[in-house]
C-alpha atoms as a PDB file:
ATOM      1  CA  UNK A   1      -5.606  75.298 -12.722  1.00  0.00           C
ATOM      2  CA  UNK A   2      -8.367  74.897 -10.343  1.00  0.00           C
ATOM      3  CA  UNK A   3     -11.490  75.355 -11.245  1.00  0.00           C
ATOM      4  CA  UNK A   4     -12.776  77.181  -7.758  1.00  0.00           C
ATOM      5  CA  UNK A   5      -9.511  78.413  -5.572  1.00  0.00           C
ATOM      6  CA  UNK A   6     -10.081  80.159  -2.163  1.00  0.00           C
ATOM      7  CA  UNK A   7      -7.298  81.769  -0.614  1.00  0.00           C
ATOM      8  CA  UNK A   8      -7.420  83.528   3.278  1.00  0.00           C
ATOM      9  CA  UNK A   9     -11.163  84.545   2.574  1.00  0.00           C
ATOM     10  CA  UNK A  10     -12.186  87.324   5.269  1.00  0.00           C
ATOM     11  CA  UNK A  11     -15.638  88.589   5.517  1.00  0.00           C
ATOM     12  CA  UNK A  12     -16.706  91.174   8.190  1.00  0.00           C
ATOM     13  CA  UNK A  13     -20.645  91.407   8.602  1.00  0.00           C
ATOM     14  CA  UNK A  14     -21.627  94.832  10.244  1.00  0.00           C
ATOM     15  CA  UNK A  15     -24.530  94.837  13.176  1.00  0.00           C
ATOM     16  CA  UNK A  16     -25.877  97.378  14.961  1.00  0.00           C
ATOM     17  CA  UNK A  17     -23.532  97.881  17.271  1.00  0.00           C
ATOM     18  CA  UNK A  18     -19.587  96.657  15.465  1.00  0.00           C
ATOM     19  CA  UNK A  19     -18.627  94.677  12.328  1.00  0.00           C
ATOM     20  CA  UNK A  20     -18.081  90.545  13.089  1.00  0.00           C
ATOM     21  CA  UNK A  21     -15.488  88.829  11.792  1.00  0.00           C
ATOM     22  CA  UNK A  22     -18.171  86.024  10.124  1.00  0.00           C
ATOM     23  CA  UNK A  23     -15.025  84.276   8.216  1.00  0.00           C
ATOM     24  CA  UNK A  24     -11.369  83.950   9.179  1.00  0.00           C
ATOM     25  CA  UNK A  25      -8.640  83.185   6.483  1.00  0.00           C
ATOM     26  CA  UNK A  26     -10.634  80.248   5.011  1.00  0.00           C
ATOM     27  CA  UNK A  27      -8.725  78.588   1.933  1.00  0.00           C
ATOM     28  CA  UNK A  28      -9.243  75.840  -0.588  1.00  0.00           C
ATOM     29  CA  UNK A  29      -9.419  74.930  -3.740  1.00  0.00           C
ATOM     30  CA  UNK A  30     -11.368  72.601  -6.468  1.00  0.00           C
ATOM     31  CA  UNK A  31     -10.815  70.671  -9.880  1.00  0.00           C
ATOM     32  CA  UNK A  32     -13.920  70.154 -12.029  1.00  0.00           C
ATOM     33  CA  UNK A  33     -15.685  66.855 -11.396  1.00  0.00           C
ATOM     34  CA  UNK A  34     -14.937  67.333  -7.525  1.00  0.00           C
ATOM     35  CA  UNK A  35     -17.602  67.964  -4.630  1.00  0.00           C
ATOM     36  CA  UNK A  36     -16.081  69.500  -1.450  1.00  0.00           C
ATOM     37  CA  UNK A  37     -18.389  69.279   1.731  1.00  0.00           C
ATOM     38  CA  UNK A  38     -18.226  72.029   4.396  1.00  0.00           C
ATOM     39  CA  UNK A  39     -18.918  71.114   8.103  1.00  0.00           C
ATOM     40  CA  UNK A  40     -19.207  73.042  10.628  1.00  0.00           C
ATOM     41  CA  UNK A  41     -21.708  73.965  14.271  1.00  0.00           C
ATOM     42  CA  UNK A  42     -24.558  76.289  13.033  1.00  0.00           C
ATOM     43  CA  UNK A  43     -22.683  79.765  12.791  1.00  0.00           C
ATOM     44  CA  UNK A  44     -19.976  78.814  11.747  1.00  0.00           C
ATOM     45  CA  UNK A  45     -19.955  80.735   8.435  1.00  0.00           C
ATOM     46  CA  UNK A  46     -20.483  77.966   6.013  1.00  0.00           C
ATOM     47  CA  UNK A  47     -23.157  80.041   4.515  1.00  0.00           C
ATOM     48  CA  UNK A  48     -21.449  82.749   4.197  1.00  0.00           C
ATOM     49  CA  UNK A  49     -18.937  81.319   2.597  1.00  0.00           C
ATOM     50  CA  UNK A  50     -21.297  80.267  -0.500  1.00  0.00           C
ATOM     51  CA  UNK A  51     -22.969  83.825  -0.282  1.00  0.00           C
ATOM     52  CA  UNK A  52     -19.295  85.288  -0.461  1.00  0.00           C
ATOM     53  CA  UNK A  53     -18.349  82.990  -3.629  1.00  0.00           C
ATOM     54  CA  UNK A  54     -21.887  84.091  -4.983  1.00  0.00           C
ATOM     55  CA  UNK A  55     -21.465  87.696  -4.045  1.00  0.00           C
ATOM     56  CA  UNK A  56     -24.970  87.630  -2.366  1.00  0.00           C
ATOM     57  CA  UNK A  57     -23.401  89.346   0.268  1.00  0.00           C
ATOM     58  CA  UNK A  58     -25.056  92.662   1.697  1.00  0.00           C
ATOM     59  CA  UNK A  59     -22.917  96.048   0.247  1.00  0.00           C
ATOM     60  CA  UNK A  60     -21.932  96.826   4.081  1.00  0.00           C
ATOM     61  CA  UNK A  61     -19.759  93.146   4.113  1.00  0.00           C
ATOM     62  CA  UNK A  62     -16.128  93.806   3.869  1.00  0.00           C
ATOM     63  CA  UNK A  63     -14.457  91.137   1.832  1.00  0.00           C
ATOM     64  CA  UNK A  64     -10.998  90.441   1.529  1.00  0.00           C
ATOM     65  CA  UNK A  65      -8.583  87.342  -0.089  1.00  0.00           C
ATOM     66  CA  UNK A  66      -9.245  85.929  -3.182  1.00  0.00           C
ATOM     67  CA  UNK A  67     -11.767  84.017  -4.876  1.00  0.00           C
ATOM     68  CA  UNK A  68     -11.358  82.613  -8.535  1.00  0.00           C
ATOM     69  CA  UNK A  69     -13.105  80.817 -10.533  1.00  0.00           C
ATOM     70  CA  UNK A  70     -11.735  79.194 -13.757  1.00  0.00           C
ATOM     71  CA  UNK A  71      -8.459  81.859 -13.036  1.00  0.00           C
ATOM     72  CA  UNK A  72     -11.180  84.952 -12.851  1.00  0.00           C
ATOM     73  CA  UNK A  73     -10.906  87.364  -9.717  1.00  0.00           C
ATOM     74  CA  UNK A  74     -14.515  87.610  -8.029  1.00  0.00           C
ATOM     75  CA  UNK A  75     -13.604  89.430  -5.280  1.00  0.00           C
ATOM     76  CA  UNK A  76     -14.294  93.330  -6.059  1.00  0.00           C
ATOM     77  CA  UNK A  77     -16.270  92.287  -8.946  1.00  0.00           C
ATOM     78  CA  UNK A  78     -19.396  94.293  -9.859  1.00  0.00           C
ATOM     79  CA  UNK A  79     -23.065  93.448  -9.605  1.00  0.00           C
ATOM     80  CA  UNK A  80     -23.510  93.573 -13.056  1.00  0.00           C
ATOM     81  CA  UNK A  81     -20.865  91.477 -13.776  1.00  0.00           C
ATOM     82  CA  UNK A  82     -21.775  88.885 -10.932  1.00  0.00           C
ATOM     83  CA  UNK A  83     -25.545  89.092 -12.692  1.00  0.00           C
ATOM     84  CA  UNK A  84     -23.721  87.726 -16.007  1.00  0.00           C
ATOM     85  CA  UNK A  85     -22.301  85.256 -14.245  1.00  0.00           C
ATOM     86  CA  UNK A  86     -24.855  84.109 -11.640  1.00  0.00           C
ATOM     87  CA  UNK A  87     -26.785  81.041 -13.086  1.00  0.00           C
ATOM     88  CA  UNK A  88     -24.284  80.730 -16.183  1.00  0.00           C
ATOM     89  CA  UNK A  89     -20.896  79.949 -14.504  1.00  0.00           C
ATOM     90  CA  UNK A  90     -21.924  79.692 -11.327  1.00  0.00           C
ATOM     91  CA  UNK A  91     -24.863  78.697  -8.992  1.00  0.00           C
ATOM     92  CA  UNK A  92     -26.634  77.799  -5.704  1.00  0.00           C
ATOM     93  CA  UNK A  93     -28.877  75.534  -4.288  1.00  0.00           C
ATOM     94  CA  UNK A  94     -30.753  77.197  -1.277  1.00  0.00           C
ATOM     95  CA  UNK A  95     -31.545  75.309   1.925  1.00  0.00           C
ATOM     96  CA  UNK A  96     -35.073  75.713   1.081  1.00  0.00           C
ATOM     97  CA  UNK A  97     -35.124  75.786  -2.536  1.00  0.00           C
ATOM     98  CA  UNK A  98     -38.196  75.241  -3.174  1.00  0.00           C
ATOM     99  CA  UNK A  99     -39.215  79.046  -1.834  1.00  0.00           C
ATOM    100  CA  UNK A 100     -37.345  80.446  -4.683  1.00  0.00           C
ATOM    101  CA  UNK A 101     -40.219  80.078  -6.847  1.00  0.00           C
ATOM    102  CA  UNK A 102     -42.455  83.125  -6.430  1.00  0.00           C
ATOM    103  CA  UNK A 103     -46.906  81.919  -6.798  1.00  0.00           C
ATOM    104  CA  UNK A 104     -46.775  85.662  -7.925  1.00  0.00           C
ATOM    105  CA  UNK A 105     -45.267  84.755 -11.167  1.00  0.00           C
ATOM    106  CA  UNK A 106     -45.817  81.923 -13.382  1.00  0.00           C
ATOM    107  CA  UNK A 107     -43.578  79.019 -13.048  1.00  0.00           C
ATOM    108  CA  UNK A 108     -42.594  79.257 -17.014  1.00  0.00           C
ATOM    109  CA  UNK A 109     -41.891  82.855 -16.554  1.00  0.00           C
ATOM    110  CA  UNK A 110     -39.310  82.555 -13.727  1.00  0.00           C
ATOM    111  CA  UNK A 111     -37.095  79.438 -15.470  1.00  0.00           C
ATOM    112  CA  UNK A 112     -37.314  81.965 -18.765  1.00  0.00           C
ATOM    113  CA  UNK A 113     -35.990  85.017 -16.869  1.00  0.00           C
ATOM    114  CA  UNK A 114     -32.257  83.120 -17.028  1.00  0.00           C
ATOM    115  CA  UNK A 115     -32.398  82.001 -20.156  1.00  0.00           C
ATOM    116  CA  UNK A 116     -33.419  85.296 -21.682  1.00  0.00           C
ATOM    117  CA  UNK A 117     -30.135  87.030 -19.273  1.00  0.00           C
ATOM    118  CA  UNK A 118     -27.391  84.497 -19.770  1.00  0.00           C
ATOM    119  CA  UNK A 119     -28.492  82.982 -23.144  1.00  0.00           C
ATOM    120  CA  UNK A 120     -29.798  85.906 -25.136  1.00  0.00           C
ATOM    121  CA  UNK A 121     -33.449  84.524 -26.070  1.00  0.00           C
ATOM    122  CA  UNK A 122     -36.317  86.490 -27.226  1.00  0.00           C
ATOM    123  CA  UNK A 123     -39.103  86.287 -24.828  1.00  0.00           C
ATOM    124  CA  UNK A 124     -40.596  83.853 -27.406  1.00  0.00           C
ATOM    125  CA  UNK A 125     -37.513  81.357 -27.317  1.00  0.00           C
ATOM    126  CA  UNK A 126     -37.193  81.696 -24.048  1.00  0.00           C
ATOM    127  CA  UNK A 127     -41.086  80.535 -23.396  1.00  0.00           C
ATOM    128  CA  UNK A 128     -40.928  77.978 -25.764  1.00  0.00           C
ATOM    129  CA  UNK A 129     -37.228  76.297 -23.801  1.00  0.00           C
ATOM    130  CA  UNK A 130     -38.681  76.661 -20.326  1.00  0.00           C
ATOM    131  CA  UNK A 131     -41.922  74.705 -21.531  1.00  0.00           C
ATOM    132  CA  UNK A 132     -39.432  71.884 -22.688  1.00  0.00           C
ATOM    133  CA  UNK A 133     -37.602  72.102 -19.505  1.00  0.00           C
ATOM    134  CA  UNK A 134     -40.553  71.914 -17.367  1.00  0.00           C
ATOM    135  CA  UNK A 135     -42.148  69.236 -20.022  1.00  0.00           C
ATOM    136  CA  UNK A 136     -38.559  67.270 -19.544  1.00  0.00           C
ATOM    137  CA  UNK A 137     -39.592  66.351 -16.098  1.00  0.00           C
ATOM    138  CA  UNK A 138     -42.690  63.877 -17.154  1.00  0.00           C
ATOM    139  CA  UNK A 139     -40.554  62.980 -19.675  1.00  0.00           C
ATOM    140  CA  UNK A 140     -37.621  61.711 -17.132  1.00  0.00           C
ATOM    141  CA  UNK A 141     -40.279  60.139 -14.991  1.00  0.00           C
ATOM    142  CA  UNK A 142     -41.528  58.281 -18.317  1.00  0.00           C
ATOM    143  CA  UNK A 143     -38.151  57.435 -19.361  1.00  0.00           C
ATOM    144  CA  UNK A 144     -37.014  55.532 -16.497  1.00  0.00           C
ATOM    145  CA  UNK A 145     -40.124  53.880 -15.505  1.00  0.00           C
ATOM    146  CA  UNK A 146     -40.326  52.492 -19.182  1.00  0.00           C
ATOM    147  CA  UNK A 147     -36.633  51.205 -17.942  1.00  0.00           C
ATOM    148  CA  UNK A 148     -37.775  50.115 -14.641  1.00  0.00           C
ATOM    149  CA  UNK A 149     -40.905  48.243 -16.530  1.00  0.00           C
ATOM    150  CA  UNK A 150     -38.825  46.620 -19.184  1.00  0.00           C
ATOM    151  CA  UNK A 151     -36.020  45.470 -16.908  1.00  0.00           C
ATOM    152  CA  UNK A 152     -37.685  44.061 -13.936  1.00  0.00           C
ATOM    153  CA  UNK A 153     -40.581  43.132 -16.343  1.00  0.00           C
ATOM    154  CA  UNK A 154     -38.007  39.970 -17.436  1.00  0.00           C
ATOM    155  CA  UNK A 155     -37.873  38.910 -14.109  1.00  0.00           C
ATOM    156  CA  UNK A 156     -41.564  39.432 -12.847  1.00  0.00           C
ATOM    157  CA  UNK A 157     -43.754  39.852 -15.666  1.00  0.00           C
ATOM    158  CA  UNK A 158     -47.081  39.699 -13.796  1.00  0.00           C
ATOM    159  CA  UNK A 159     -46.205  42.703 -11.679  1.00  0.00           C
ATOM    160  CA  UNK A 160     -47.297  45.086 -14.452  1.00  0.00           C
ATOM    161  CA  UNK A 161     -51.094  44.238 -14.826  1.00  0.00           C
ATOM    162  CA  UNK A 162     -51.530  44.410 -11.433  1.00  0.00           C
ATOM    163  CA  UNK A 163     -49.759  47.759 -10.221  1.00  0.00           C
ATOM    164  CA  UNK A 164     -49.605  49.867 -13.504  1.00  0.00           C
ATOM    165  CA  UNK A 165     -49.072  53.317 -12.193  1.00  0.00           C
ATOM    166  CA  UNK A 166     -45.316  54.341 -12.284  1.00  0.00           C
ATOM    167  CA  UNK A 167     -44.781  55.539  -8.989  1.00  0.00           C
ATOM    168  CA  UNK A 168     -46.484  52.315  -7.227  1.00  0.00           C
ATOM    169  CA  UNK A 169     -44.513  50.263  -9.775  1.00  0.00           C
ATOM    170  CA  UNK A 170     -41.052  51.743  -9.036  1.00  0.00           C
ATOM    171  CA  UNK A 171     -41.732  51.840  -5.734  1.00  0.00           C
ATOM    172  CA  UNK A 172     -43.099  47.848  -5.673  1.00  0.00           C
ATOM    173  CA  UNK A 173     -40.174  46.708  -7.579  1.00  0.00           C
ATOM    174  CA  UNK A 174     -37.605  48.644  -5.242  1.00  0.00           C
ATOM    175  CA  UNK A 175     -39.013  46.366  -2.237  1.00  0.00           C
ATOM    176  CA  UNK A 176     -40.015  43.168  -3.464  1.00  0.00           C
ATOM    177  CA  UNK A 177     -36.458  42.548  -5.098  1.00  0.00           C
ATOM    178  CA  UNK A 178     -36.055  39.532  -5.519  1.00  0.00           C
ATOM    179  CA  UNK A 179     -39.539  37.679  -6.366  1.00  0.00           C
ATOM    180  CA  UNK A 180     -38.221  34.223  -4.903  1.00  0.00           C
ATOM    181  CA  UNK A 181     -37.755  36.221  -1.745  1.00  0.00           C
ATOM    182  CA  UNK A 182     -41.171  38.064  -1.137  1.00  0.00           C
ATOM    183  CA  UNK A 183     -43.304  35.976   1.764  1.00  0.00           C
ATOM    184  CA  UNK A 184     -46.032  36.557   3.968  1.00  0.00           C
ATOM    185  CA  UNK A 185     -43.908  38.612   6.310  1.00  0.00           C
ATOM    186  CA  UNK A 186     -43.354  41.644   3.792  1.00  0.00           C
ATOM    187  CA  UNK A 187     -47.689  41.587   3.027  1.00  0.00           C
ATOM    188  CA  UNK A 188     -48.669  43.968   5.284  1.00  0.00           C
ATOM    189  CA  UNK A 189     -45.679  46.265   4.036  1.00  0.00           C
ATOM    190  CA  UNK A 190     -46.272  46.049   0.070  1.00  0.00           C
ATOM    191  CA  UNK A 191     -50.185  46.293   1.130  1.00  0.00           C
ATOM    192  CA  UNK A 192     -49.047  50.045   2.634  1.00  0.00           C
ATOM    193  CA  UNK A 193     -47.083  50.671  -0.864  1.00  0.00           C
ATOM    194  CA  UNK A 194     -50.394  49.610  -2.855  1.00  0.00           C
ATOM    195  CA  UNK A 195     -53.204  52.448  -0.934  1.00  0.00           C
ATOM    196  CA  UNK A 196     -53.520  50.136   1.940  1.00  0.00           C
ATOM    197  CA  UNK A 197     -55.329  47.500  -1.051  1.00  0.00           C
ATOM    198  CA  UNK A 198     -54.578  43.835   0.596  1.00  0.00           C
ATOM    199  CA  UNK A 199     -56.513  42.324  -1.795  1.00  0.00           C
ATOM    200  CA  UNK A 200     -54.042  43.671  -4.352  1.00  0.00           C
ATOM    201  CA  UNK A 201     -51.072  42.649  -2.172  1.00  0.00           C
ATOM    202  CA  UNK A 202     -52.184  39.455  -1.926  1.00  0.00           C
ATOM    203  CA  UNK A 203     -52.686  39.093  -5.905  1.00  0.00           C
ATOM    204  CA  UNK A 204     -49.097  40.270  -5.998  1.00  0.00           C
ATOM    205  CA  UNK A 205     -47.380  37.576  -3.676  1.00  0.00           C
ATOM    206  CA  UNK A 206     -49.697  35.177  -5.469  1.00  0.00           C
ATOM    207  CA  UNK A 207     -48.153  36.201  -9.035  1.00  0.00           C
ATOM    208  CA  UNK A 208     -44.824  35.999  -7.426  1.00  0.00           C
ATOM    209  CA  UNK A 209     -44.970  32.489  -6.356  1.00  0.00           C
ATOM    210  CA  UNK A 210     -46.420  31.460  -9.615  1.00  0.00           C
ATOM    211  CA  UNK A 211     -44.631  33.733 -11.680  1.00  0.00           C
ATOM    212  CA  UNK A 212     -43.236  32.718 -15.327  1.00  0.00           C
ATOM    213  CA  UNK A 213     -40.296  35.106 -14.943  1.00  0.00           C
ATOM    214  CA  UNK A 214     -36.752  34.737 -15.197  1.00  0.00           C
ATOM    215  CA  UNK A 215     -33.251  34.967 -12.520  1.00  0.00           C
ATOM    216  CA  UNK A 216     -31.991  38.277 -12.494  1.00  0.00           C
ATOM    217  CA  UNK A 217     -28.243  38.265 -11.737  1.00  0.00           C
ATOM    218  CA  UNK A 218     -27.275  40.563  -8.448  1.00  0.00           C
ATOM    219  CA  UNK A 219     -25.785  43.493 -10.725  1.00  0.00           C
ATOM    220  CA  UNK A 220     -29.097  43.896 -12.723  1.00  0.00           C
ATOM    221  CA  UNK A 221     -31.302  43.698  -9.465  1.00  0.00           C
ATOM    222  CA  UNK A 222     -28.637  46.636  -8.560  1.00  0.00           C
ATOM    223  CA  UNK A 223     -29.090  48.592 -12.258  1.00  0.00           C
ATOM    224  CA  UNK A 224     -33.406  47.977 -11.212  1.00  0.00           C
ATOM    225  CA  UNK A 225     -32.956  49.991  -8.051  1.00  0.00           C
ATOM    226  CA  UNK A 226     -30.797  52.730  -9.298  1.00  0.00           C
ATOM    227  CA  UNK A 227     -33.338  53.686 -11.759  1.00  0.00           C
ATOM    228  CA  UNK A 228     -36.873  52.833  -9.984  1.00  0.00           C
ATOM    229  CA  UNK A 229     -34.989  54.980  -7.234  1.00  0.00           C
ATOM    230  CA  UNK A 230     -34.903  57.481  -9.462  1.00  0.00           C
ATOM    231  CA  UNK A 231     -38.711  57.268 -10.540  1.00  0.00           C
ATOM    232  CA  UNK A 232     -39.487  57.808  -7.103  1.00  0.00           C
ATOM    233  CA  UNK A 233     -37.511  60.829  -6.569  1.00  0.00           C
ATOM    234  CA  UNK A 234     -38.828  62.862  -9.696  1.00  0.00           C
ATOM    235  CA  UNK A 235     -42.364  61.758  -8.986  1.00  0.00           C
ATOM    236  CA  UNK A 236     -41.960  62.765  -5.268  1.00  0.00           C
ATOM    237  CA  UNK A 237     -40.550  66.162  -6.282  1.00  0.00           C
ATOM    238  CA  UNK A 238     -43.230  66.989  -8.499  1.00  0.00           C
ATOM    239  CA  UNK A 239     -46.025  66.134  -5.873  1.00  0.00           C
ATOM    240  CA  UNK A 240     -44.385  67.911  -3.280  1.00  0.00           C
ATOM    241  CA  UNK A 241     -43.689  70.997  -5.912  1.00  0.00           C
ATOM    242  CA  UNK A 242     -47.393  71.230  -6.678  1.00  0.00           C
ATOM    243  CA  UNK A 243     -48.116  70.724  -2.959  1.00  0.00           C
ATOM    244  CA  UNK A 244     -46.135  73.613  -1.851  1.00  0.00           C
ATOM    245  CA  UNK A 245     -47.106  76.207  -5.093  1.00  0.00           C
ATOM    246  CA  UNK A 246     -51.065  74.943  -3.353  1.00  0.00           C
ATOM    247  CA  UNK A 247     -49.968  76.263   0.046  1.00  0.00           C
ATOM    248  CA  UNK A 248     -48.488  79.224  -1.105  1.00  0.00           C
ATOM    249  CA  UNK A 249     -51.331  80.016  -3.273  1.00  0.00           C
ATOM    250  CA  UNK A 250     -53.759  79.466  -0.294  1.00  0.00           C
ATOM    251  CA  UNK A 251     -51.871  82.286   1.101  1.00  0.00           C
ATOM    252  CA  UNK A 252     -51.298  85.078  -1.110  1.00  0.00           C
ATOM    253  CA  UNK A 253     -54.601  84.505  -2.829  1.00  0.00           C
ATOM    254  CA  UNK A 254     -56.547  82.061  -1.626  1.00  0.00           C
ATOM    255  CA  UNK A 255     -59.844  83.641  -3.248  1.00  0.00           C
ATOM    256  CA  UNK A 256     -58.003  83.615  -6.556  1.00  0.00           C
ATOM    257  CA  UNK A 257     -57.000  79.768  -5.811  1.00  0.00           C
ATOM    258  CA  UNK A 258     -60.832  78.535  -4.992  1.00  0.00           C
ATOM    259  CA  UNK A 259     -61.677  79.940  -8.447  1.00  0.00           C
ATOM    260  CA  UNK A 260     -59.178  78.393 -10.367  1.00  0.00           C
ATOM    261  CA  UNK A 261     -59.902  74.948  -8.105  1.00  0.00           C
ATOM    262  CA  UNK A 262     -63.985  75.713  -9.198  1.00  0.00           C
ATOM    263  CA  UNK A 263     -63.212  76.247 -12.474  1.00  0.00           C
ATOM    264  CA  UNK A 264     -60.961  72.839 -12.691  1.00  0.00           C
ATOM    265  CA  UNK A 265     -63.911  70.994 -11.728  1.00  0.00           C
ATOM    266  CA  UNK A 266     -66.191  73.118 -13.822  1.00  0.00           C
ATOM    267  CA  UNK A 267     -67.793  70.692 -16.973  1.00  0.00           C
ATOM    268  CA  UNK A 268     -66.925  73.065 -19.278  1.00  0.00           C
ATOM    269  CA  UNK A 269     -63.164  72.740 -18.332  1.00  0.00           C
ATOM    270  CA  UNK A 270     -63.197  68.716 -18.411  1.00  0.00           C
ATOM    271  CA  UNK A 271     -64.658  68.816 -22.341  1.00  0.00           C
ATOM    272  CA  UNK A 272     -61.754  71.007 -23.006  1.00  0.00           C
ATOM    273  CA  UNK A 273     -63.208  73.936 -23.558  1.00  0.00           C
ATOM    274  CA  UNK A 274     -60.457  76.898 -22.520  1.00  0.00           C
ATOM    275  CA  UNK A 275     -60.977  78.488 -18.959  1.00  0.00           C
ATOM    276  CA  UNK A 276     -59.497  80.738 -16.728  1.00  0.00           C
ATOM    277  CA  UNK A 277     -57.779  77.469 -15.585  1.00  0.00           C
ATOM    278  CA  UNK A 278     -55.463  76.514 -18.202  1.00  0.00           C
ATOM    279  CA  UNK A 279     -52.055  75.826 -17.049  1.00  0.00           C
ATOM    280  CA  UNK A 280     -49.959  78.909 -18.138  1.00  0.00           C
ATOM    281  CA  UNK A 281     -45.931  77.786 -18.714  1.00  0.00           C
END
């Protein structure tokens, strides 16, 4: 059995003047562990194909067809019952996910509000998960850097003392590669990598041309990649996450943000002491 199966899905969108046909007999089906892409011209109804499998479509859409998932009818199925199911069984990712977070709520208390629907928590258990779940992203970043350190740390040793920051490391070991192989040529790029520091680029190439380290065979230099890749992608996503809950908070309260920016640089707040500050899960 399928786990998603789609059979002549019809939606009709109404407008101000007569209802639109938005999808037309659109069928298919998928097993778990597959990923089916949709592509179409803008308009097309890809979207509202999603909404329709999400039933995020507005009460005056007239849907007809099937669509089950894991052998269960969703078509006709009620909002409460689509609320139940909604971030449990099934789920979206937005175009512009990162606007689902609201800088009207705490971060901590919006990944709660699912746990507390779909898995029954206390508002206690559910605080105390989404801290862990929000912790678990340092922790990720931490995890493979320690990889990215310890792997490529056989081959180039040196590299460590000179960048130790994560994000610079990751992102150094992704281009220089092979040691053997970085030159003169690729200085002015690792000096951009390293804050624009060419007397820290320079160091580098030096270290790499005297370097005690060892040959890395072509598969490990592949495993080295796959994971500083993935360093750079969680510590991108959590600068541009704090970047955009910043904008929005310029925004919606931007007197409320200057305080909480004063009080951040505030001495009492740097010796610990507990201000209006804190970060709040």
């Amino acid at each position: 059995m399928p786990l998603i199966e789609v059979q002549d899905l019809r939606v009709k969108l109404r407008t101000s003047r007569v209802m639109v046909e938005a999808i037309r007999g659109v069928s298919f089906s998928l097993e778990r562990g597959e990923t089916l892409g949709l592509i179409g011209e803008s308009g097309c109804g890809k979207s509202v194909t999603a909404m329709a499998l999400m039933g995020l479509l507005p009460d005056s859409a007239i849907i007809s067809g099937s669509i089950r998932l894991d052998g269960r009818e969703l078509v006709g199925l009620s909002e409460p019952e689509y609320c139940k199911l909604r971030g449990n069984g099934i789920s979206m990712i937005f175009q512009e996910p990162m606007t689902a977070l609201n800088p009207m709520h705490t971060i901590g208390r919006q990944v709660a509000e699912p746990l507390r629907r779909h898995k029954g928590h206390s508002a206690a258990e559910a605080r105390k998960e989404a801290i862990a779940l929000l912790d678990q992203l340092d922790k990720d970043v931490n995890l493979f850097a320690m990889r990215v350190r310890e792997w490529y740390g056989y081959h180039f040793p040196e590299l460590i003392k000179l960048v130790p920051d994560n994000y610079q490391y990751a992102q150094a070991a992704q281009f220089i590669g092979n040691k053997d192989a970085l030159n003169e040529e690729k200085l002015s790029d690792l000096q951009e990598l390293l804050d624009d520091d060419s007397t820290r680029a320079q160091n580098v190439l030096d270290a790499a041309r005297g370097s005690m380290g060892s040959a890395l065979s072509e598969l490990d230099m592949i495993n080295i990649g796959a994971f500083a890749t993935r360093v750079v992608s969680l510590a991108e996503y959590r600068k541009s996450l704090a970047a955009y809950l910043v904008e929005k908070m310029n925004q919606v309260a931007p007197s409320l943000t200057a305080l909480l920016s004063a009080n951040r640089r505030s001495p009492s707040s740097r010796r610990g002491t507990p201000t209006t500050a804190r970060t709040r899960a």
